[in-house]
Structure formats: structure tokens, C-alpha cells
C-alpha atoms as a PDB file:
ATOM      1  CA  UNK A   1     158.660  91.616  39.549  1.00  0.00           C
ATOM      2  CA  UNK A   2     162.141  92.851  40.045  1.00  0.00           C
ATOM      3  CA  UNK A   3     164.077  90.858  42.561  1.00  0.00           C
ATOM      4  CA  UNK A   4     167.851  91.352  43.540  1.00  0.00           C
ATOM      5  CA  UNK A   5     170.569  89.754  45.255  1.00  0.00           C
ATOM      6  CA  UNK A   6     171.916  92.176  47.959  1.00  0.00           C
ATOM      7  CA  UNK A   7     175.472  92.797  49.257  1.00  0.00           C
ATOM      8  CA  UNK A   8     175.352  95.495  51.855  1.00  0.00           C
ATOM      9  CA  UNK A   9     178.063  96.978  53.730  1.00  0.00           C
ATOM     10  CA  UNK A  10     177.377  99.081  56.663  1.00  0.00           C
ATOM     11  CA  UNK A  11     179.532 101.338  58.526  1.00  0.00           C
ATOM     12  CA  UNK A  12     179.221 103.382  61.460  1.00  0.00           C
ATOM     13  CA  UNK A  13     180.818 105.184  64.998  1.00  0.00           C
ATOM     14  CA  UNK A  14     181.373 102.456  66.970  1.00  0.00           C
ATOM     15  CA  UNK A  15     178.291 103.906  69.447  1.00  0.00           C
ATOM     16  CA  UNK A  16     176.629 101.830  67.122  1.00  0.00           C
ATOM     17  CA  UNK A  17     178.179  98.413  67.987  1.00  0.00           C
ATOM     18  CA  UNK A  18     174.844  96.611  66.090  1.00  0.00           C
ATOM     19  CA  UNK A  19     175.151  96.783  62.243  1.00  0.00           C
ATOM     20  CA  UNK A  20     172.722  94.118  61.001  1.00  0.00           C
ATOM     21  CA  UNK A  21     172.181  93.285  57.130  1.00  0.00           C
ATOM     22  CA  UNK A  22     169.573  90.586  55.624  1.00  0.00           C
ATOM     23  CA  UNK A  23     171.145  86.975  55.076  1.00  0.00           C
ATOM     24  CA  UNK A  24     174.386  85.787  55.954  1.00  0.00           C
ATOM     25  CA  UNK A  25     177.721  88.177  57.564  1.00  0.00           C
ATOM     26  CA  UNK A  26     180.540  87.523  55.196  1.00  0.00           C
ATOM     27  CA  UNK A  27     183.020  90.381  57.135  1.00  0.00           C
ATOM     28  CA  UNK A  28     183.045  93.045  59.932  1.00  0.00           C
ATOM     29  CA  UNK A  29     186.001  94.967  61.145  1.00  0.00           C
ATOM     30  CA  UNK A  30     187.086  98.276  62.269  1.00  0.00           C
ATOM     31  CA  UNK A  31     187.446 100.714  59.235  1.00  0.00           C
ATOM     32  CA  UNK A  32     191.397 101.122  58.263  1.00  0.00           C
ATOM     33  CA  UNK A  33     192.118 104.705  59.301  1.00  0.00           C
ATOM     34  CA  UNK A  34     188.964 105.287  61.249  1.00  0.00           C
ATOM     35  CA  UNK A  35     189.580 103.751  65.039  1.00  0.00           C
ATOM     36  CA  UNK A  36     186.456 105.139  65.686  1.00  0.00           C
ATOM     37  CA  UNK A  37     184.803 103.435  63.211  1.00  0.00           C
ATOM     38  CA  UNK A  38     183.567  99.862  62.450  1.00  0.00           C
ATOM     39  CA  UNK A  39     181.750  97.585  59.145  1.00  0.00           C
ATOM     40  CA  UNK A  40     180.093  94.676  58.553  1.00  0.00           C
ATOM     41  CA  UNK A  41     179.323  92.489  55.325  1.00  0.00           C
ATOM     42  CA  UNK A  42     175.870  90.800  54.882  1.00  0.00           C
ATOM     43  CA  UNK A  43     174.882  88.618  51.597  1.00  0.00           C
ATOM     44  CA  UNK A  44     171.630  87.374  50.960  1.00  0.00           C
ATOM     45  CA  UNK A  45     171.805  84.567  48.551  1.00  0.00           C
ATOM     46  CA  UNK A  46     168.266  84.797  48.151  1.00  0.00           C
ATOM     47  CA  UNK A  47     166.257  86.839  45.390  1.00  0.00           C
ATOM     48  CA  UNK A  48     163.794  89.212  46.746  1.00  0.00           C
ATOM     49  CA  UNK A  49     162.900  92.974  46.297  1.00  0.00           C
ATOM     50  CA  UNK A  50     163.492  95.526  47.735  1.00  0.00           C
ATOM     51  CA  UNK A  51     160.639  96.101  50.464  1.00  0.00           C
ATOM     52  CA  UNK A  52     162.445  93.123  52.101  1.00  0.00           C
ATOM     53  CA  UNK A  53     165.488  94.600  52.219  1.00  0.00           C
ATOM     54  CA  UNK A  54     166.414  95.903  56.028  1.00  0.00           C
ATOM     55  CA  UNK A  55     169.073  97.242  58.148  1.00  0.00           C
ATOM     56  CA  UNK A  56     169.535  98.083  61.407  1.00  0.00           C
ATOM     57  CA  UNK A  57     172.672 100.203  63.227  1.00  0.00           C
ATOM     58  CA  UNK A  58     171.938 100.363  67.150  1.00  0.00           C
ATOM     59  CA  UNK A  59     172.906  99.383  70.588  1.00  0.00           C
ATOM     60  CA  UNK A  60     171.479  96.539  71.370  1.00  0.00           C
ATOM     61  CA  UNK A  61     172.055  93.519  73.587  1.00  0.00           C
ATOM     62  CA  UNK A  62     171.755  89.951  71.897  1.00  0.00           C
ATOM     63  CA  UNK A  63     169.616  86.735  73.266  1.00  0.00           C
ATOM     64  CA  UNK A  64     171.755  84.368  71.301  1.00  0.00           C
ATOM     65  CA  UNK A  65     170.515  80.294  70.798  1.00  0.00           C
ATOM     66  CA  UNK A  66     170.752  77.417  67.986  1.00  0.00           C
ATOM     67  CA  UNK A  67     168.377  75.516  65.430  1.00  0.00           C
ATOM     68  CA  UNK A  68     169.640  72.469  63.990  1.00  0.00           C
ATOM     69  CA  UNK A  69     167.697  71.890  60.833  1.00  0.00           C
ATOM     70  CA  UNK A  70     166.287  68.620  59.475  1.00  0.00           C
ATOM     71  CA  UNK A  71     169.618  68.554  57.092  1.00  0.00           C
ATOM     72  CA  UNK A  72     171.638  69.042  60.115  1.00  0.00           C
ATOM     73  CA  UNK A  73     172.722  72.777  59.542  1.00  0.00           C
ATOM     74  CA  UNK A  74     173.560  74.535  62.558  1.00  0.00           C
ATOM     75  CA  UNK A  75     171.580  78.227  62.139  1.00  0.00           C
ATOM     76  CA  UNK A  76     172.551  80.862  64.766  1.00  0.00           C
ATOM     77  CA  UNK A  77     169.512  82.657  66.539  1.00  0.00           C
ATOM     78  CA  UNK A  78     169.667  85.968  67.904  1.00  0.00           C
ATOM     79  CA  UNK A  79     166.562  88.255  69.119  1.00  0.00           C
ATOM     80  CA  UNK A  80     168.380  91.967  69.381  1.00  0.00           C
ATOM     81  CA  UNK A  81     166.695  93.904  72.076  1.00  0.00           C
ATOM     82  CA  UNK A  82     167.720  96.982  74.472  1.00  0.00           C
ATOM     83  CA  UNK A  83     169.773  95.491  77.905  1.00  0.00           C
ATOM     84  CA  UNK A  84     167.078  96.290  80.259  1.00  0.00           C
ATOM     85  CA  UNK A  85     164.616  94.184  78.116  1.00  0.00           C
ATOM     86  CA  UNK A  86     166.738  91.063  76.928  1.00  0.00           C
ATOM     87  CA  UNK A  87     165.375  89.493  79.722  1.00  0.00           C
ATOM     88  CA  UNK A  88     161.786  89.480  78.126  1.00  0.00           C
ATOM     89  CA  UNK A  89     162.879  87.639  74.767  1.00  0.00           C
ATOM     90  CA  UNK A  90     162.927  83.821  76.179  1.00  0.00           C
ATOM     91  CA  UNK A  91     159.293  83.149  75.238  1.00  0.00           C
ATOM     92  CA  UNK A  92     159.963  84.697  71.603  1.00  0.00           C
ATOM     93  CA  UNK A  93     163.220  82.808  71.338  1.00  0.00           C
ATOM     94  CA  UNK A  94     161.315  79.556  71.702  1.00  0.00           C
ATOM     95  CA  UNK A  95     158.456  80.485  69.638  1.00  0.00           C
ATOM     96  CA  UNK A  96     160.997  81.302  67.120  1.00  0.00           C
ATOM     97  CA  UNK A  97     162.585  77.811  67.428  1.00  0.00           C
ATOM     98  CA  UNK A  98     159.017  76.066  67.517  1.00  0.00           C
ATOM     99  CA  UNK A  99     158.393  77.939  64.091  1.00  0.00           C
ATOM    100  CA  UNK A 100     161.224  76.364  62.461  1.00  0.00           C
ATOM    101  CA  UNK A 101     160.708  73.090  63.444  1.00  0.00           C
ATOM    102  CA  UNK A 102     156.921  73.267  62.976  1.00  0.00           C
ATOM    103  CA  UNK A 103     157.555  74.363  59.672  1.00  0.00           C
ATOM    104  CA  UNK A 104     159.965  71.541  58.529  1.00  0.00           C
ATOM    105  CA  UNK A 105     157.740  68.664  60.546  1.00  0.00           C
ATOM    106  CA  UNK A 106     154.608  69.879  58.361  1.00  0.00           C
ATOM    107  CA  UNK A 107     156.286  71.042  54.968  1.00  0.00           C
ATOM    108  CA  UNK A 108     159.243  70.116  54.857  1.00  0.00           C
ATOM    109  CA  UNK A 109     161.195  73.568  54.740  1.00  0.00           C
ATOM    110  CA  UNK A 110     164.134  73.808  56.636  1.00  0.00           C
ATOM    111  CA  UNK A 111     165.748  77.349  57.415  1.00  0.00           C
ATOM    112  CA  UNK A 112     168.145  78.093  54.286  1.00  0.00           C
ATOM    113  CA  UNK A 113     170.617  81.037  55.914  1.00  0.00           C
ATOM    114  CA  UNK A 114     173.277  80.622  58.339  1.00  0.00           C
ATOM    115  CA  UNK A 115     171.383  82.469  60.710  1.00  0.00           C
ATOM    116  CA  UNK A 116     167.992  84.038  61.756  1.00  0.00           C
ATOM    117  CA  UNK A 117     167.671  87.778  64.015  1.00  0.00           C
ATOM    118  CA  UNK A 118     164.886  89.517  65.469  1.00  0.00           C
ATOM    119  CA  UNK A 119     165.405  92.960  66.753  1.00  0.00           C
ATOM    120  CA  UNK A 120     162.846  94.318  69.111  1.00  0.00           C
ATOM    121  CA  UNK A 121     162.731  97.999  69.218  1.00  0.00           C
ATOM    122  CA  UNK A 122     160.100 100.316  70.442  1.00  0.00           C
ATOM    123  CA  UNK A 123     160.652 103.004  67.952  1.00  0.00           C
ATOM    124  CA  UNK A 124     159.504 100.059  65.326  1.00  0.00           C
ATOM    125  CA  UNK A 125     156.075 102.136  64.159  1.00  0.00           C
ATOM    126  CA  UNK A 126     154.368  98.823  62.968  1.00  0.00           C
ATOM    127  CA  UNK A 127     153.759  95.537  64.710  1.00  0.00           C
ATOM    128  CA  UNK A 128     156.535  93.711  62.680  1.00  0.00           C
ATOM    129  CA  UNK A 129     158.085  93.368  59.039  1.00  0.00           C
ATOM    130  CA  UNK A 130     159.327  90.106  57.542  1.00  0.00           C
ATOM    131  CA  UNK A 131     162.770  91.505  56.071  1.00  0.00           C
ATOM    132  CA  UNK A 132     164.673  88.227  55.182  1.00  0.00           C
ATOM    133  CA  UNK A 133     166.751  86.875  57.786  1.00  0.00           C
ATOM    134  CA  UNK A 134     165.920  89.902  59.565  1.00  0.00           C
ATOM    135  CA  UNK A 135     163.050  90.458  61.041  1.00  0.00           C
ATOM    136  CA  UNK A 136     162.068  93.809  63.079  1.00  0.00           C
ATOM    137  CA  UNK A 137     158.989  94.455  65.401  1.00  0.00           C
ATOM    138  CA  UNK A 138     157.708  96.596  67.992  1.00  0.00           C
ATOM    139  CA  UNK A 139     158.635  95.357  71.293  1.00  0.00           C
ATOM    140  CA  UNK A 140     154.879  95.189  71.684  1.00  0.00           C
ATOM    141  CA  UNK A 141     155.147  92.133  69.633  1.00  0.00           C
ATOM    142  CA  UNK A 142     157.990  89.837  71.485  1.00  0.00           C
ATOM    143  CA  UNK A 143     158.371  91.104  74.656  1.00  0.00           C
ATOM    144  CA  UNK A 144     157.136  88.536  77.557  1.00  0.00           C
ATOM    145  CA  UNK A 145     157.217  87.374  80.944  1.00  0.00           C
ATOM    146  CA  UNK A 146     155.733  84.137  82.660  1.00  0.00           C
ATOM    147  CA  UNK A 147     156.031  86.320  85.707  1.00  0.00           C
ATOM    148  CA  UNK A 148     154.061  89.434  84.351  1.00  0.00           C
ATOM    149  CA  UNK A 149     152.537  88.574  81.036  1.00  0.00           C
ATOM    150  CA  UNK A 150     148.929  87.270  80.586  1.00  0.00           C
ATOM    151  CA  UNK A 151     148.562  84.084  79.122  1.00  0.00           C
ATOM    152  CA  UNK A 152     146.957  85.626  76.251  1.00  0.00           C
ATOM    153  CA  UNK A 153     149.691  88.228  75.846  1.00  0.00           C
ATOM    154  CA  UNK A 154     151.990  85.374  75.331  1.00  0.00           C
ATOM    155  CA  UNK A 155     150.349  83.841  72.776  1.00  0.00           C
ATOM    156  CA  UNK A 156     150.275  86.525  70.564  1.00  0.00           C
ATOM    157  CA  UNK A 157     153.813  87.150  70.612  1.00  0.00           C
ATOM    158  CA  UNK A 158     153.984  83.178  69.666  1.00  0.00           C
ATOM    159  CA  UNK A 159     151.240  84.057  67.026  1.00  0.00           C
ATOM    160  CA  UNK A 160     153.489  87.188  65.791  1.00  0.00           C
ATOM    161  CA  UNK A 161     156.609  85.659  65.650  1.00  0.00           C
ATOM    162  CA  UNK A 162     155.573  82.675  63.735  1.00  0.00           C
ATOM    163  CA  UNK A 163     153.853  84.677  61.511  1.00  0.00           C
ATOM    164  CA  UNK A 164     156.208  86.504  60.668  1.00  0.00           C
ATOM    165  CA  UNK A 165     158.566  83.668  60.342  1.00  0.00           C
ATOM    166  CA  UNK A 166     156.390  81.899  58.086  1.00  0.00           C
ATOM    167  CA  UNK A 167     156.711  84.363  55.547  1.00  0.00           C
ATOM    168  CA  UNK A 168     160.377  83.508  54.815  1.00  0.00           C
ATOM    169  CA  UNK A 169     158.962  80.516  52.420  1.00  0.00           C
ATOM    170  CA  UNK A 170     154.612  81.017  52.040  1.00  0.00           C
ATOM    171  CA  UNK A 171     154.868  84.998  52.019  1.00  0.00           C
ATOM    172  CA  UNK A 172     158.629  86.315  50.797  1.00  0.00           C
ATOM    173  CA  UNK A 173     158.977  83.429  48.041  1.00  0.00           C
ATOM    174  CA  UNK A 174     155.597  83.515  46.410  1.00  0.00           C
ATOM    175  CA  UNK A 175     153.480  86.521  47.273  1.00  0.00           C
ATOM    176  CA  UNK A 176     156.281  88.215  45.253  1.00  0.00           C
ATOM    177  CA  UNK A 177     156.266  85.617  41.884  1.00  0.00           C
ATOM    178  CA  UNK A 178     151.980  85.447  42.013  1.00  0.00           C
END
């Protein structure tokens, strides 16, 4: 019953060079005095509680692509992974991608941030967590291969991905108002 608009800075060593916040980045920069130091801005627009709120500060290499919705916003994809596994995240990108557009073909619902980020990280200790605009799973859960991955395999990262995409309007929106 108690939903928020968040405004998060984050902050960190610049080890970290991945700060990610739910919604949209309004600002990052290095921290005045600190050259060791950097920040980034995130807004969500969007109501929601806190259990949806997420954050992530890492090292992380970024798969980077575009959606163009059905109103003809441009929304920035990225699917955050380690290096050695960025190479695994094509067949999630595109299930991501087939997602949105499945979702605005059948419902009508096109994407309403600026963009949309998946981080893949194996220390994740569930499958994955619809945070808004920034969803986080296992690596279990995205990483693929046509070259090594079963066909099965493959679908259920498709499965996983759009589920968990899905919840952004028929999960996030009214799970938490009913």
C-alpha cells in the first residue's frame, strides 16, 4: 500500500565503474574532491514500493542494443554481465526485445523509461527479481549459447526473461494496488 517515487544517488571507488539505479540516469560524474571517486543519478518516475527498489555497484561489461516503441521512443537496452560472459547475453538480448514488442502487439503497452538493464551475476541467490527498469538474475537464467546451449536451455532463459519483463505492467503495476 505504500508506494514511492525514488531518487537515488550512488557513489563509489571507481573499482566499481557500474552504479545502476531503477528508472531513468539524470547525472553521473566523478565526486568533487574525491578523484578516486565517482556518482550517478537514477529517477524512477514510476510509483512502486520498496521491494522493487534495486541497485547494483560492480564491474561489469555491458551488451548494449535499442527498442523503438510503438510511439516511436528510442529505449536503450543493456544486459550487464562479467567480460568473460558478455558473449553469452545475445539470446537474452533478443528475448528481451521480443518481450517488448510482444507485449505492445498484444496489449498495447509500450516500454515507459528511457531505458531497460539486466545484470547477470552469479552471486544473484534467486533465479531473478523484477526491480523496475532493473532487473537482476542469476546467470543461470540468461546466459546462452547456440554453440553450447540445449535447445531447451534456451528457451527458458526466453521464458525467464520475458517473465520477468512482463511484470513491469501485469505484476509491478497491479499485484501491488489488488
Amino acid at each position: 500500500d505504500v508506494l514511492s517515487v525514488f531518487t537515488t544517488r550512488l557513489e563509489a571507488s571507481k573499482r566499481y565503474p557500474t552504479l545502476l539505479g531503477n528508472g531513468n540516469l539524470v547525472e553521473q560524474g566523478e565526486v568533487t574532491g574525491a578523484p578516486d571517486r565517482h556518482y550517478a543519478i537514477w529517477h524512477d518516475p514510476t510509483n512502486k514500493p520498496s521491494y522493487l527498489f534495486a541497485c547494483v555497484f560492480a564491474d561489469l561489461a555491458v551488451l548494449t542494443d535499442q527498442h523503438v516503441t510503438s510511439e516511436g521512443r528510442e529505449v536503450t537496452l543493456e544486459l550487464f554481465a562479467k567480460a568473460s560472459d558478455i558473449d553469452k547475453c545475445h539470446v537474452g538480448m533478443q528475448a528481451l526485445k521480443d518481450s517488448m514488442g510482444w507485449d505492445e502487439v498484444n496489449y498495447g503497452r509500450a516500454y515507459d523509461l528511457d531505458r531497460y538493464m539486466i545484470v547477470a551475476v552469479s552471486q544473484f541467490n534467486m533465479g531473478a527479481m523484477e526491480n523496475k527498469g532493473l532487473n537482476i538474475f542469476n546467470t543461470a537464467c540468461v546466459l546462452s549459447s547456440p554453440e553450447t546451449t540445449t535447445d531447451a536451455r534456451s528457451f527458458n532463459v526466453k521464458a525467464v526473461i520475458a517473465h520477468e519483463y512482463f511484470h513491469n505492467w501485469t505484476g509491478n503495476r497491479i499485484t501491488c494496488r489488488d
